[in-house]
C-alpha atoms as a PDB file:
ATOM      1  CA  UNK A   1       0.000   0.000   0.000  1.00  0.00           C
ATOM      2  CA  UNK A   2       1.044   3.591  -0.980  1.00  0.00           C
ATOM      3  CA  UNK A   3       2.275   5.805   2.324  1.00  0.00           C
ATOM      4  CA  UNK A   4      -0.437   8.221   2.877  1.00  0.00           C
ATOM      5  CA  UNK A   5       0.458  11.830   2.841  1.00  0.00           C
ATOM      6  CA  UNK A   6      -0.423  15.114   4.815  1.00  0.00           C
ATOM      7  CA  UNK A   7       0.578  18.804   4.167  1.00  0.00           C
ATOM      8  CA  UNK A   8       0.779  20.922   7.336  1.00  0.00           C
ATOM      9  CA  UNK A   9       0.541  24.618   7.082  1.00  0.00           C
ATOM     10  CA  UNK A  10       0.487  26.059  11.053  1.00  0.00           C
ATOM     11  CA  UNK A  11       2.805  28.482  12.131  1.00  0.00           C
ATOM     12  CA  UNK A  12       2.639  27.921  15.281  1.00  0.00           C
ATOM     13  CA  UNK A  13       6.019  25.390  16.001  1.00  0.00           C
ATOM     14  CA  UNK A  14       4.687  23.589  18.762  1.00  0.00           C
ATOM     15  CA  UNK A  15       1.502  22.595  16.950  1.00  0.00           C
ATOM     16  CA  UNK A  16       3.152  21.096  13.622  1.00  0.00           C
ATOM     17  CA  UNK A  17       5.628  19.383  16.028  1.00  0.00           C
ATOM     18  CA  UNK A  18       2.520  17.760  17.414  1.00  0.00           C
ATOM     19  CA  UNK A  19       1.099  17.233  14.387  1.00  0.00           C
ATOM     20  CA  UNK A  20       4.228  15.746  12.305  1.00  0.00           C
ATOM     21  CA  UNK A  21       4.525  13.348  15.328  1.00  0.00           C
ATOM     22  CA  UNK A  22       1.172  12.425  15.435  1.00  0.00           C
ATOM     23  CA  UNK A  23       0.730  11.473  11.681  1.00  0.00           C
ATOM     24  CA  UNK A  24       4.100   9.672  11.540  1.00  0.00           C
ATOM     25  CA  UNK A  25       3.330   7.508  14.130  1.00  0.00           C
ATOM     26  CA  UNK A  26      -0.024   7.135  12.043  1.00  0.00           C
ATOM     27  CA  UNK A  27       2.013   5.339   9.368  1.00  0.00           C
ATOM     28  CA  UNK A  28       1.388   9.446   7.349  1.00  0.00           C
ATOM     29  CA  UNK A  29       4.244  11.083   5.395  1.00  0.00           C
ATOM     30  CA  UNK A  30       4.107  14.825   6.671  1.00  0.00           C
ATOM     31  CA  UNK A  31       5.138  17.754   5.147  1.00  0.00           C
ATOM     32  CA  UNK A  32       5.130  20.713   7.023  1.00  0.00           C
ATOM     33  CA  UNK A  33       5.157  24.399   6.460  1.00  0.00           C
ATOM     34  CA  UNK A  34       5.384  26.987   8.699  1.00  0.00           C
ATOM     35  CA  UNK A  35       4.116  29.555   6.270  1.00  0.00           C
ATOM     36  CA  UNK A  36       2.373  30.664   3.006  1.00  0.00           C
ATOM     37  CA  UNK A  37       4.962  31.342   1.244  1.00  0.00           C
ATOM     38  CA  UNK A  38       7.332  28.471   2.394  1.00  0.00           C
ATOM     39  CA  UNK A  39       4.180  26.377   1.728  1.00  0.00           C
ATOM     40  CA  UNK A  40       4.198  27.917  -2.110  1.00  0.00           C
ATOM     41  CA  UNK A  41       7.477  27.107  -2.769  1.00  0.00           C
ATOM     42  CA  UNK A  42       7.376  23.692  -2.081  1.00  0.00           C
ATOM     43  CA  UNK A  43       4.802  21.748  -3.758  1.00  0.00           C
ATOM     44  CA  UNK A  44       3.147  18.455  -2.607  1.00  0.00           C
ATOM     45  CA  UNK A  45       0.265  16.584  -3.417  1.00  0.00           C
ATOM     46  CA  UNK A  46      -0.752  14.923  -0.595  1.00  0.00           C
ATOM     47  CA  UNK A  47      -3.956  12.921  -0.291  1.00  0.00           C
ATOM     48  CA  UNK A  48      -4.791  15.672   2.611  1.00  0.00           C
ATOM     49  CA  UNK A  49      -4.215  19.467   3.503  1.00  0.00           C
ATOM     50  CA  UNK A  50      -4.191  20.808   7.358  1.00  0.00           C
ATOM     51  CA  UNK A  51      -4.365  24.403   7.104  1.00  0.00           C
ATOM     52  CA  UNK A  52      -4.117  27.289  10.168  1.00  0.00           C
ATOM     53  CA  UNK A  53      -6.334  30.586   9.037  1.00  0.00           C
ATOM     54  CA  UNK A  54      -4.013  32.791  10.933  1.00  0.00           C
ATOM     55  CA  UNK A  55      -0.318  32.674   9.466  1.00  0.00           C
ATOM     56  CA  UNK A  56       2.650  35.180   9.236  1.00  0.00           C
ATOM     57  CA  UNK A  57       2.292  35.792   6.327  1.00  0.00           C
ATOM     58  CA  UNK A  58      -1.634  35.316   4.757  1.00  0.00           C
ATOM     59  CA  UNK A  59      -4.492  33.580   5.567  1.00  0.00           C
ATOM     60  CA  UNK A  60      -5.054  29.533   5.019  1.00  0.00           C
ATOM     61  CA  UNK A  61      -8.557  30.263   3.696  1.00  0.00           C
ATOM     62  CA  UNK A  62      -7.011  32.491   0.779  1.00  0.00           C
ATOM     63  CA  UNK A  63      -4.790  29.172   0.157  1.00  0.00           C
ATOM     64  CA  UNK A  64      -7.787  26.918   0.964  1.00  0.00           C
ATOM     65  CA  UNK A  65      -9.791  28.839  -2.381  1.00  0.00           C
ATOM     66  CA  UNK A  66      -6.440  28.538  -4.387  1.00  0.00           C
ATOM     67  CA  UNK A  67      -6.261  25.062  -3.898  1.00  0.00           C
ATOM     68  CA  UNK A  68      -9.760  24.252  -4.774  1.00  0.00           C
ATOM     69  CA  UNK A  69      -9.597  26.535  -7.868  1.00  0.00           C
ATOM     70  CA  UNK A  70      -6.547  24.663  -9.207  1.00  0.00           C
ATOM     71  CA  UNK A  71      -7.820  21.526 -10.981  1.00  0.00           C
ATOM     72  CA  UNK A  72      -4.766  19.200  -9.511  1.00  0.00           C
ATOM     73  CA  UNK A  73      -6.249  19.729  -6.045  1.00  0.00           C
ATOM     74  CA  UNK A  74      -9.347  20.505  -6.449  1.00  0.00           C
ATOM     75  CA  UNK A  75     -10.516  17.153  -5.383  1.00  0.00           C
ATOM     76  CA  UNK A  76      -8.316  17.162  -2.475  1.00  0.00           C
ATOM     77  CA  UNK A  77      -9.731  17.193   0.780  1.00  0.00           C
ATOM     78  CA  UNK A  78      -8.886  20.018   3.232  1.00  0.00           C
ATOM     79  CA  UNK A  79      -9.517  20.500   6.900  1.00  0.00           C
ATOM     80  CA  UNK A  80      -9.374  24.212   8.172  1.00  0.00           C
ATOM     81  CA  UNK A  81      -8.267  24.847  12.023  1.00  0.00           C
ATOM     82  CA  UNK A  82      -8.385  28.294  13.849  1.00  0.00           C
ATOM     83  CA  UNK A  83      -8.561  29.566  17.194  1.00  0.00           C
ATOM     84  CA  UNK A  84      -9.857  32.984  16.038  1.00  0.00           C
ATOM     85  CA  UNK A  85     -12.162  32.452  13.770  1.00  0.00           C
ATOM     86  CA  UNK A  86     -15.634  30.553  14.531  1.00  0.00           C
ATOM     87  CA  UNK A  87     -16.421  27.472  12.302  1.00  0.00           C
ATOM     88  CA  UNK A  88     -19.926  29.761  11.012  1.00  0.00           C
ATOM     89  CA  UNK A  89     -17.460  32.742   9.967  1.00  0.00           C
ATOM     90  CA  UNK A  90     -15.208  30.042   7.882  1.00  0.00           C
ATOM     91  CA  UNK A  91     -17.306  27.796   5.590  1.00  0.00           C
ATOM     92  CA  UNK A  92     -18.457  30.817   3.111  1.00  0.00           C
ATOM     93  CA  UNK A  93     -14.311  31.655   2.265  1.00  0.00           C
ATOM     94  CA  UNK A  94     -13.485  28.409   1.217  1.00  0.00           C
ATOM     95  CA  UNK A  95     -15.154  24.849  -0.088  1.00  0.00           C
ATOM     96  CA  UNK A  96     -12.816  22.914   3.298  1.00  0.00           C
ATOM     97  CA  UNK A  97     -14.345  19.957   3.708  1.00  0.00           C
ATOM     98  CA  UNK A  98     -14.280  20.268   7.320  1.00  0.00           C
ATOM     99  CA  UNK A  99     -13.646  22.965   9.865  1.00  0.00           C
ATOM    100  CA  UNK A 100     -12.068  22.160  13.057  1.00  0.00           C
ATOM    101  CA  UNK A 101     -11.883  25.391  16.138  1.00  0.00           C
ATOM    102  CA  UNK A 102      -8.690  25.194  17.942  1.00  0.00           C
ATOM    103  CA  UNK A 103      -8.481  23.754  20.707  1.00  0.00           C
ATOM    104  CA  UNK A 104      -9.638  19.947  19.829  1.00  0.00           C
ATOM    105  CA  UNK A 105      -9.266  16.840  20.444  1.00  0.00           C
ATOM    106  CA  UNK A 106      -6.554  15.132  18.481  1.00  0.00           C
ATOM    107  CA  UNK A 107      -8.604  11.655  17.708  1.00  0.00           C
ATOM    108  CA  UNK A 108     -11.453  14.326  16.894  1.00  0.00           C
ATOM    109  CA  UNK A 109      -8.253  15.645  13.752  1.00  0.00           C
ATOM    110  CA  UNK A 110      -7.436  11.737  13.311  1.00  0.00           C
ATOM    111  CA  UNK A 111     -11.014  10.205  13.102  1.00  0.00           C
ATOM    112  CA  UNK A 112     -12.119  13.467  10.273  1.00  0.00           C
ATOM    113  CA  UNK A 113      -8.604  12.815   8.471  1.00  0.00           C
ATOM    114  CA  UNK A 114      -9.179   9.170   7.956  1.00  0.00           C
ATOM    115  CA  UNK A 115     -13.029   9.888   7.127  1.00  0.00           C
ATOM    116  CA  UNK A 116     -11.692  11.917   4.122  1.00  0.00           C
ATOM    117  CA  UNK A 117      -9.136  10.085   2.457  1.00  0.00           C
ATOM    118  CA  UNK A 118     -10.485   6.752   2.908  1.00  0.00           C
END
């Protein structure tokens, strides 16, 4: 079986530290990025995206609409996580197909990831 993939975009170190361990001990390849531009010049196709809304340097739902406008990921699934923005204030920026509020519960992440690749 092909390794399953996940791109991380959170700027916040401690979280994708978290994150990369969680999904590699998942059996998951991780790529993460720390921002939108670091994100931009590295591309992946991975059968998932994690995006933050709040980074340095943009905002994940602006990259959330660019993904789903690009036909090569358009069919990808993405799950949107913020702390500052409520899940109501999310869904109209960008076609995510989920939208988790910081903080949650990490089999909550794992159970929604495996829904949407599988």
């Amino acid at each position: 079986m092909m390794q399953r993939e996940i791109t991380i975009l959170e700027d916040d170190r401690d979280i994708r530290e978290i994150f990369t361990y969680l999904f590699t001990s998942e059996g998951y390849k991780v790529n993460g990025f720390d921002s939108v531009s670091a994100f931009l010049n590295y591309p992946t196709h991975p059968d998932i995206f994690l995006l933050d809304v709040m980074l340095p340097d943009g905002s994940g739902l602006d990259v959330c609409r660019d993904l789903k406008a690009n036909p090569g990921y358009s069919s990808t699934p993405i799950i949107m996580m913020s702390a500052h923005l409520e899940k109501a204030n999310m869904v109209g920026h960008c076609k995510a197909e989920e939208f988790l509020e910081k903080p949650f519960d990490i089999d909550l992440l794992l159970s929604h990831v495996d829904k949407l690749i599988k």
